[in-house]
Protein backbone atom coordinates (compact mmCIF):
# COMPACT_ATOMS: atom_id res chain seq x y z
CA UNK A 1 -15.65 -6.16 69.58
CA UNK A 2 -18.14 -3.48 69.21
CA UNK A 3 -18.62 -1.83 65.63
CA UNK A 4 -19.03 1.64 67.26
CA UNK A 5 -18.06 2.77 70.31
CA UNK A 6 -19.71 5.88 71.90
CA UNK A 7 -17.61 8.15 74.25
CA UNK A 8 -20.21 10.42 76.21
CA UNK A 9 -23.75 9.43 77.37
CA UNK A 10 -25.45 12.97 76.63
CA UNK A 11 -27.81 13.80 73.94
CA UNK A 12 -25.23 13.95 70.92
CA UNK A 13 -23.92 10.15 72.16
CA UNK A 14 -27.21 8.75 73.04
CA UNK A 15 -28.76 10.29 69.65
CA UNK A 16 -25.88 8.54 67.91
CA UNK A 17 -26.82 4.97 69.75
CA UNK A 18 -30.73 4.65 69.35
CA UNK A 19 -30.36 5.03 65.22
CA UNK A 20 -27.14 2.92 65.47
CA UNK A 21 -28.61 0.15 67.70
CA UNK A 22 -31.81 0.18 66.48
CA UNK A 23 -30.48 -0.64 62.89
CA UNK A 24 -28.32 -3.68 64.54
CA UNK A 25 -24.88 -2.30 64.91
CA UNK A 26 -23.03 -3.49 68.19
CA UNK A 27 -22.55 -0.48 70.26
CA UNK A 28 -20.74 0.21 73.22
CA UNK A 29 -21.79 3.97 75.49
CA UNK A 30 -19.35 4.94 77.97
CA UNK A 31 -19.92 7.53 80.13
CA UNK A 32 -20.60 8.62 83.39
CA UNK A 33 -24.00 9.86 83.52
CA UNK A 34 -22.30 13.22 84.40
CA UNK A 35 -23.88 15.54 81.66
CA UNK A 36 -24.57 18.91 82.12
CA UNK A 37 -28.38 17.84 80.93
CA UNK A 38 -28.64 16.62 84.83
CA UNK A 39 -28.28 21.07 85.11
CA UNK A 40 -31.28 22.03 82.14
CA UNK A 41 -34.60 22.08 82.13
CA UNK A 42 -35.72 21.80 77.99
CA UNK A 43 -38.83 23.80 77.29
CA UNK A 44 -37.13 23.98 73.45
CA UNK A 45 -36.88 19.99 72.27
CA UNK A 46 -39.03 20.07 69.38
CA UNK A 47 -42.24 17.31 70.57
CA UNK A 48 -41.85 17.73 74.53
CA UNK A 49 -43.60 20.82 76.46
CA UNK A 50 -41.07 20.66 79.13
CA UNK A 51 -38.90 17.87 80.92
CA UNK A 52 -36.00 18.52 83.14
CA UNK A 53 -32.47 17.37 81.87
CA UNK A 54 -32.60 14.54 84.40
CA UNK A 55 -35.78 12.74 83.25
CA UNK A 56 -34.79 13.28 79.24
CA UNK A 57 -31.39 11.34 79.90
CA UNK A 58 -33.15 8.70 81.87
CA UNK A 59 -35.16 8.17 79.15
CA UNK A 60 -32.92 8.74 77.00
CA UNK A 61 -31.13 5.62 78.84
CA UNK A 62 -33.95 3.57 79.01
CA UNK A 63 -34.70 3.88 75.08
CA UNK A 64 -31.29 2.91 73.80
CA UNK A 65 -30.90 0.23 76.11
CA UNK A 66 -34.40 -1.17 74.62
CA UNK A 67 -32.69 -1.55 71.27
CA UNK A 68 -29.44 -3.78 72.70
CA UNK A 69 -26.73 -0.49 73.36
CA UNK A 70 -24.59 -1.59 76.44
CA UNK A 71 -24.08 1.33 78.48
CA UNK A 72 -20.99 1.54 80.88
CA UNK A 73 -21.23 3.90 83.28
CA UNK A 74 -17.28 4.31 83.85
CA UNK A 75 -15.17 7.00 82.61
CA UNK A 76 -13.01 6.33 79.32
CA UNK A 77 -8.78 7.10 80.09
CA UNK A 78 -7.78 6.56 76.47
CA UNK A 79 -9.03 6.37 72.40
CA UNK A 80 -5.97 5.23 70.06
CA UNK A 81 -6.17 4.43 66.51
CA UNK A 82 -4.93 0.81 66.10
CA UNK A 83 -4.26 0.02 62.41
CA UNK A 84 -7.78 -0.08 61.26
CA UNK A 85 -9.84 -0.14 64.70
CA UNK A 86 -9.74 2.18 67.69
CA UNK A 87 -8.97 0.92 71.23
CA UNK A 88 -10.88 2.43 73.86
CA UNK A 89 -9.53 1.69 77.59
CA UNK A 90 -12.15 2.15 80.36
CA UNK A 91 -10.78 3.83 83.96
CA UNK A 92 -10.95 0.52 85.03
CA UNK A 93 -8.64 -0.77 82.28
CA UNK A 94 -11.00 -2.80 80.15
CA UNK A 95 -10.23 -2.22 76.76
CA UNK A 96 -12.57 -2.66 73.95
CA UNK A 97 -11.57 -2.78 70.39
CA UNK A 98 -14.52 -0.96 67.32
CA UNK A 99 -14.39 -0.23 64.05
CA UNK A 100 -15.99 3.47 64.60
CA UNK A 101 -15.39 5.39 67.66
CA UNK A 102 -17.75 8.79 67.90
CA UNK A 103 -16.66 11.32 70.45
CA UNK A 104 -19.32 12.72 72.26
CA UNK A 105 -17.48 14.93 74.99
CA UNK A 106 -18.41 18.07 75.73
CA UNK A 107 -16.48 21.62 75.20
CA UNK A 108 -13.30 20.14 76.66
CA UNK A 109 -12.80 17.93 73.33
CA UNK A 110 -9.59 16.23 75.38
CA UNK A 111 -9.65 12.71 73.49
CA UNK A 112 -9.88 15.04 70.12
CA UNK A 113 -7.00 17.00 71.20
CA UNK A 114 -5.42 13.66 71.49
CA UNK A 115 -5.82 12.51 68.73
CA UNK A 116 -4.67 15.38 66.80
CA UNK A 117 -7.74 17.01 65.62
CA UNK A 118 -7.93 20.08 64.51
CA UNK A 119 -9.69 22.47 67.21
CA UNK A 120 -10.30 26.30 66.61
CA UNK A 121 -12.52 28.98 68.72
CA UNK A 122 -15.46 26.92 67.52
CA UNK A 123 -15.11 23.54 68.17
CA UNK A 124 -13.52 20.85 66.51
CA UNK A 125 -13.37 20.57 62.34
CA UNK A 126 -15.94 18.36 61.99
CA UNK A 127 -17.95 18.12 58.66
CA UNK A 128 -21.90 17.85 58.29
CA UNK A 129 -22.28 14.24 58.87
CA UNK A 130 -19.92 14.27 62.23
CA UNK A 131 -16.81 13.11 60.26
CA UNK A 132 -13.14 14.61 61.41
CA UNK A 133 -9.70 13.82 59.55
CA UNK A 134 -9.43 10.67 60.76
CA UNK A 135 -11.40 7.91 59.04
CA UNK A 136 -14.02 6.52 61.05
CA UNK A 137 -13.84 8.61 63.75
CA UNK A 138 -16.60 11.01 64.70
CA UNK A 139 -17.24 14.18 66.77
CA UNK A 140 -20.33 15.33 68.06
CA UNK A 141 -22.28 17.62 70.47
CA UNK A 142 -20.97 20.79 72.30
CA UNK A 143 -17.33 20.15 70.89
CA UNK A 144 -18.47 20.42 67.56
CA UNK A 145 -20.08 23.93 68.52
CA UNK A 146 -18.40 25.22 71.79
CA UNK A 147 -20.65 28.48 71.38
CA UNK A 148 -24.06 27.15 70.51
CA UNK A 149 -24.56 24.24 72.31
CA UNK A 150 -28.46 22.41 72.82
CA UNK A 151 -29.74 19.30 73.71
CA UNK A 152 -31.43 18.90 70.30
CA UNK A 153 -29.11 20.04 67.85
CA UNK A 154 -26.44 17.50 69.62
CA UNK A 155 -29.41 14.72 69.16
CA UNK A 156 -29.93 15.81 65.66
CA UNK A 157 -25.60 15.58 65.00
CA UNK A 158 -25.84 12.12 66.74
CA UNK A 159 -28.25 10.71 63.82
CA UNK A 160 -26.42 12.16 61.32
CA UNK A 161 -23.56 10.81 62.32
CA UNK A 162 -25.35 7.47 63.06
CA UNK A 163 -26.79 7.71 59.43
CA UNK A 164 -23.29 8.45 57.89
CA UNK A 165 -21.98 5.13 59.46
CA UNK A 166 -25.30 2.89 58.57
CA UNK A 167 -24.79 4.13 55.08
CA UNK A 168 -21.05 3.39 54.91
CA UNK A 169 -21.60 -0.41 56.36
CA UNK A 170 -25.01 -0.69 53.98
CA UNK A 171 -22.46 0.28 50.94
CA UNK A 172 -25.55 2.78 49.91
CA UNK A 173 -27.58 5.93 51.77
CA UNK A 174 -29.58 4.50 54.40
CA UNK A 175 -32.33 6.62 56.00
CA UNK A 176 -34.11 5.25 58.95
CA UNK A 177 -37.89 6.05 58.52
CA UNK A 178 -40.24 4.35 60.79
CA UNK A 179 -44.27 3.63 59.77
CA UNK A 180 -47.32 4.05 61.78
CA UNK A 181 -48.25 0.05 62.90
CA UNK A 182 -50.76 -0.82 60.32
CA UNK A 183 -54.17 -1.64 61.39
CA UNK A 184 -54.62 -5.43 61.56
């Protein structure tokens, strides 16, 4: 069992995986690899000059898969809220069972609509940490702002939502603040 499972593998999902794994949660990222990143070139992520959609998400990739995130590149049929947990079936009918599920799907928000969220104009009711209606699970990315969607604001809702869930498990606020190595 994973404690969070990740449903999309662009910037909002990834985001959500490098502050989760990195601070030793089990976490499980399905997605394709289809973003619409593979279509953008970013001259407007805060810290790169310019990188094209395709080279951020590899590295992207490569960086959360450094810190222990397994990454299945299969498409996800179903989320359901089981009791406590969520059960997440892959297309090939693996299920996995987490305690956190974050949705990370783009505009067409279809496993939020599923579940029952509420959805207006905007995007889905979310609050500022990623959290919807249903305890534990999480929206992020374009869904959460069908109008003003970018690669780093989705990045930035990731960590917050990645921060929310550290602090729940940690029973206090957690902030994840790395140090320059010190010189030996």
């Amino acid at each position: 069992m994973s404690n969070v499972i990740i449903v999309g593998d662009g910037p909002g999902g990834l985001g959500a995986a490098l502050f989760l794994a990195k601070n030793g949660m089990s976490v499980t990222v399905y997605g394709e690899n289809k973003t619409g990143m593979h279509w953008a070139y970013l001259y407007n992520y805060l810290g790169i000059k310019a990188i094209s959609g395709t080279d951020f998400q590899n590295v992207a990739r490569e960086q959360v898969a450094s810190f222990g995130t397994d990454l299945r590149e299969t498409r996800v049929d179903t989320v359901e809220k089981d009791g406590e947990n969520f059960v997440v079936t892959a297309h090939d009918g693996e299920k996995q069972t987490a305690s956190y599920v974050i949705l990370s799907e783009g505009k067409g928000a279809k496993f939020a609509k599923a579940l029952g969220l509420a959805i207006s104009d905007d995007g889905v009711d979310v609050d500022r940490n990623g959290r919807t209606a249903i305890d534990r699970l999480y929206v992020v990315g374009r869904g959460t702002k069908m109008q003003r969607s970018q690669a780093i604001i989705s990045a930035g809702e990731g960590a917050a939502t990645a921060l929310d869930i550290l602090s729940i498990e940690k029973g206090e606020d957690f902030c994840d603040f790395d140090s320059p190595p010190k010189d030996e």
